[in-house]
N, C-alpha and C. Protein backbone atom coordinates (compact mmCIF):
# COMPACT_ATOMS: atom_id res chain seq x y z
N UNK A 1 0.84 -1.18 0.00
CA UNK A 1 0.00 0.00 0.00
C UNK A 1 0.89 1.24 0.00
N UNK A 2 0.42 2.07 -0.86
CA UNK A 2 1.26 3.05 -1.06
C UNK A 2 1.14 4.28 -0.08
N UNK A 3 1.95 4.97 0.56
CA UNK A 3 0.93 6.35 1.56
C UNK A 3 0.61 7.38 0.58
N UNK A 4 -0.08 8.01 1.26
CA UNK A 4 -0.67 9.30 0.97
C UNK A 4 0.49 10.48 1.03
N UNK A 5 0.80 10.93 0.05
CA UNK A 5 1.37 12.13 -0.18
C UNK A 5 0.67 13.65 -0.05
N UNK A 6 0.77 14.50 1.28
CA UNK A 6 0.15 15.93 1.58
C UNK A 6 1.13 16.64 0.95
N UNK A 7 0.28 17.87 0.38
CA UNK A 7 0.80 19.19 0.63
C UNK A 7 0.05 20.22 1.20
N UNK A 8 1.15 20.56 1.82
CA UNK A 8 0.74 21.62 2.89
C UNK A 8 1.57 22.89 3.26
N UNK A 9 0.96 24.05 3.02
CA UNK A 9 1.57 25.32 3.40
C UNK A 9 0.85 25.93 4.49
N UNK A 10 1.77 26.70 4.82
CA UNK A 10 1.18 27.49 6.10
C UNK A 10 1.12 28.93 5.95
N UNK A 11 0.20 29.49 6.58
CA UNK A 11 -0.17 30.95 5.75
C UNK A 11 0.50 32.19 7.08
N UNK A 12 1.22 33.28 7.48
CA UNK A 12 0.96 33.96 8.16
C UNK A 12 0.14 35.28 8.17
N UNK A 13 -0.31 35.35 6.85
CA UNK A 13 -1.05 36.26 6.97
C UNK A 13 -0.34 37.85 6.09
N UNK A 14 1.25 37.20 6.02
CA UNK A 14 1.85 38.42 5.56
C UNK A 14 1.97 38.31 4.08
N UNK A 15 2.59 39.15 3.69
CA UNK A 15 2.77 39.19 1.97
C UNK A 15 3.31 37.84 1.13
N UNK A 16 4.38 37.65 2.24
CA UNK A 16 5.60 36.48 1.70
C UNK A 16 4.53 35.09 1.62
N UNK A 17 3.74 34.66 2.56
CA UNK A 17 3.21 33.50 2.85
C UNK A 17 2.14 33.69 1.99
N UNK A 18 1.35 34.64 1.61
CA UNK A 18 0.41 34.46 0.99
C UNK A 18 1.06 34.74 -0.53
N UNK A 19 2.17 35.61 -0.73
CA UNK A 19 2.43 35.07 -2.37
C UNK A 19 3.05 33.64 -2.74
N UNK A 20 3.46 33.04 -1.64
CA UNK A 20 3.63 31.52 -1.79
C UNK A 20 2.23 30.83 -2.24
N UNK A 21 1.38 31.17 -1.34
CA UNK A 21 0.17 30.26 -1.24
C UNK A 21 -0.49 30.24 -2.93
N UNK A 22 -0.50 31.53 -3.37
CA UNK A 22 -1.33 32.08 -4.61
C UNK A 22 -0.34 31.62 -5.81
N UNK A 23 0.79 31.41 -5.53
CA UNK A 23 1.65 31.02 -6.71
C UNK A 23 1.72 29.17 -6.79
N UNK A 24 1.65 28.63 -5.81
CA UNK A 24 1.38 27.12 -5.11
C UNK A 24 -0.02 26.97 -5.50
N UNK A 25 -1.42 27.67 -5.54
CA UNK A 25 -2.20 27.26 -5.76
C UNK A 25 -2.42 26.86 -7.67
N UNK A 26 -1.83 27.36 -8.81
CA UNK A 26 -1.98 27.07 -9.89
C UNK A 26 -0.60 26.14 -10.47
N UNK A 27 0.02 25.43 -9.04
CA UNK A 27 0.77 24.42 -9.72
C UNK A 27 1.03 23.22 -8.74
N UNK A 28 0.04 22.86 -7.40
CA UNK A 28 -0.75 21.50 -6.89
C UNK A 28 -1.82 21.85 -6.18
N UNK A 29 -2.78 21.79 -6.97
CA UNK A 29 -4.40 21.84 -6.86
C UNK A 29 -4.50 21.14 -5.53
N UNK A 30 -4.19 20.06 -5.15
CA UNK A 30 -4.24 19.40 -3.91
C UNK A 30 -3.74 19.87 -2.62
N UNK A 31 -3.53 21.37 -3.01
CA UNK A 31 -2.21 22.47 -1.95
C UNK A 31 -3.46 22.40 -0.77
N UNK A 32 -2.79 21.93 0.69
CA UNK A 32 -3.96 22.53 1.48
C UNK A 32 -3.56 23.38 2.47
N UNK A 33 -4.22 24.31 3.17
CA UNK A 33 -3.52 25.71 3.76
C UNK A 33 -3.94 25.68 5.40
N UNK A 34 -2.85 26.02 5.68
CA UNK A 34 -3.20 26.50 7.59
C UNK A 34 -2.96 27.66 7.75
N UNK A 35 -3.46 28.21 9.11
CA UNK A 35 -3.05 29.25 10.14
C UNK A 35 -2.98 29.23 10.99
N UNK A 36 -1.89 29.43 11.94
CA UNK A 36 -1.98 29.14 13.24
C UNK A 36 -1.99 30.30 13.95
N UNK A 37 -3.36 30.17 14.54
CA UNK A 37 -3.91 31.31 15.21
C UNK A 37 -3.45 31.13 16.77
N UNK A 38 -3.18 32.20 17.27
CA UNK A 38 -2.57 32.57 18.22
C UNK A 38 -3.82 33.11 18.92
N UNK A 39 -4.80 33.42 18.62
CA UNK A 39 -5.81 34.18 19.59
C UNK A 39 -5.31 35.60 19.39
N UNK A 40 -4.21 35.88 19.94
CA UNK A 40 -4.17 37.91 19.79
C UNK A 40 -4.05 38.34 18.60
N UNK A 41 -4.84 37.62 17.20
CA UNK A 41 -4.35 38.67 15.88
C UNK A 41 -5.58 39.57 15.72
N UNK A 42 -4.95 40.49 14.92
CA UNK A 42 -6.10 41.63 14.93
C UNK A 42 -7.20 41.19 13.92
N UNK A 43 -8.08 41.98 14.02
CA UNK A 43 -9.03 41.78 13.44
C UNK A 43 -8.89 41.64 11.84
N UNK A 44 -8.16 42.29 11.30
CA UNK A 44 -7.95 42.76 9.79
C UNK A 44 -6.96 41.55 9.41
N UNK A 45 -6.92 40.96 10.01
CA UNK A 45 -5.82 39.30 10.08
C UNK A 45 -6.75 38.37 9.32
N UNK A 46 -7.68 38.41 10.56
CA UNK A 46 -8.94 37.52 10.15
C UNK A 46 -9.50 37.85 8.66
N UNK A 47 -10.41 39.27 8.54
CA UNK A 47 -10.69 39.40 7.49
C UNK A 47 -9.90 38.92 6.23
N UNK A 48 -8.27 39.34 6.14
CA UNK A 48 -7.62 38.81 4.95
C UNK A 48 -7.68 37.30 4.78
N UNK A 49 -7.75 36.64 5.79
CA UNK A 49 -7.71 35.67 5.69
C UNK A 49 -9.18 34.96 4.80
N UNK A 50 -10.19 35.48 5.21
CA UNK A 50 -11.37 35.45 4.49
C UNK A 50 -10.89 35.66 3.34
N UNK A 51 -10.62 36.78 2.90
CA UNK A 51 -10.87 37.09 1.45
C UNK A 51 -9.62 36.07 0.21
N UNK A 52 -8.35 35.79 1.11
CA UNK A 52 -7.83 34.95 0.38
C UNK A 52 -7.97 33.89 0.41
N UNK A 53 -8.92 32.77 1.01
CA UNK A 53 -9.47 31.85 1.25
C UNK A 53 -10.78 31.63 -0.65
N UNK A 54 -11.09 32.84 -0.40
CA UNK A 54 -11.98 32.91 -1.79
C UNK A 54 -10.91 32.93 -3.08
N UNK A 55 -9.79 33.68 -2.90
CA UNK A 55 -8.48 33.35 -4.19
C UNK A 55 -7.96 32.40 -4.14
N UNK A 56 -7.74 31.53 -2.95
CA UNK A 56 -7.16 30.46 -3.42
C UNK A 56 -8.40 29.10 -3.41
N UNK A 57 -9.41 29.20 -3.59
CA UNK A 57 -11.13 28.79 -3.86
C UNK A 57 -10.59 27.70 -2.99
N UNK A 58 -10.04 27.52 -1.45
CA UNK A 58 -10.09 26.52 -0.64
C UNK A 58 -9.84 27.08 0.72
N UNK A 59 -9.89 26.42 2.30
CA UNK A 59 -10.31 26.94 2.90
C UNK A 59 -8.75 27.30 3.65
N UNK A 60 -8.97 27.66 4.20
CA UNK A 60 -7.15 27.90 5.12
C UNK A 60 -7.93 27.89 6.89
N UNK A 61 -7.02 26.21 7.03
CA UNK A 61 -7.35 25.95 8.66
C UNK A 61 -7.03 26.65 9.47
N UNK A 62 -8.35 26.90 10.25
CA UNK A 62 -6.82 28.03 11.48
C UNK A 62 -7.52 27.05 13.14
């Protein structure tokens, strides 16, 4: 039996991690995304995170 091969990136929210994520998303469709939320991020953290969740049309775990 063969294993399962993940991919997985991790998002912080800043420029660098999310132009990874958006450049990773149109070359392994199977890309899946985290965040590791800390509880103290600001609000406008969250929101981006929403809206690039809709660009990369999958969800980013937090």
């Amino acid at each position: 039996m063969a294993e399962s091969l993940r991919h997985i990136c991790g998002i912080s929210g800043g420029k660098d991690s999310s132009a990874l994520a958006v450049y990773m998303r149109d070359r392994v469709p199977d890309m899946e995304y985290f965040f590791c939320d800390t509880g103290a991020e600001l609000p406008e953290t969250y929101e981006y995170l929403t809206r690039l969740e809709v660009i990369l049309a999958k969800p980013v775990v937090r």
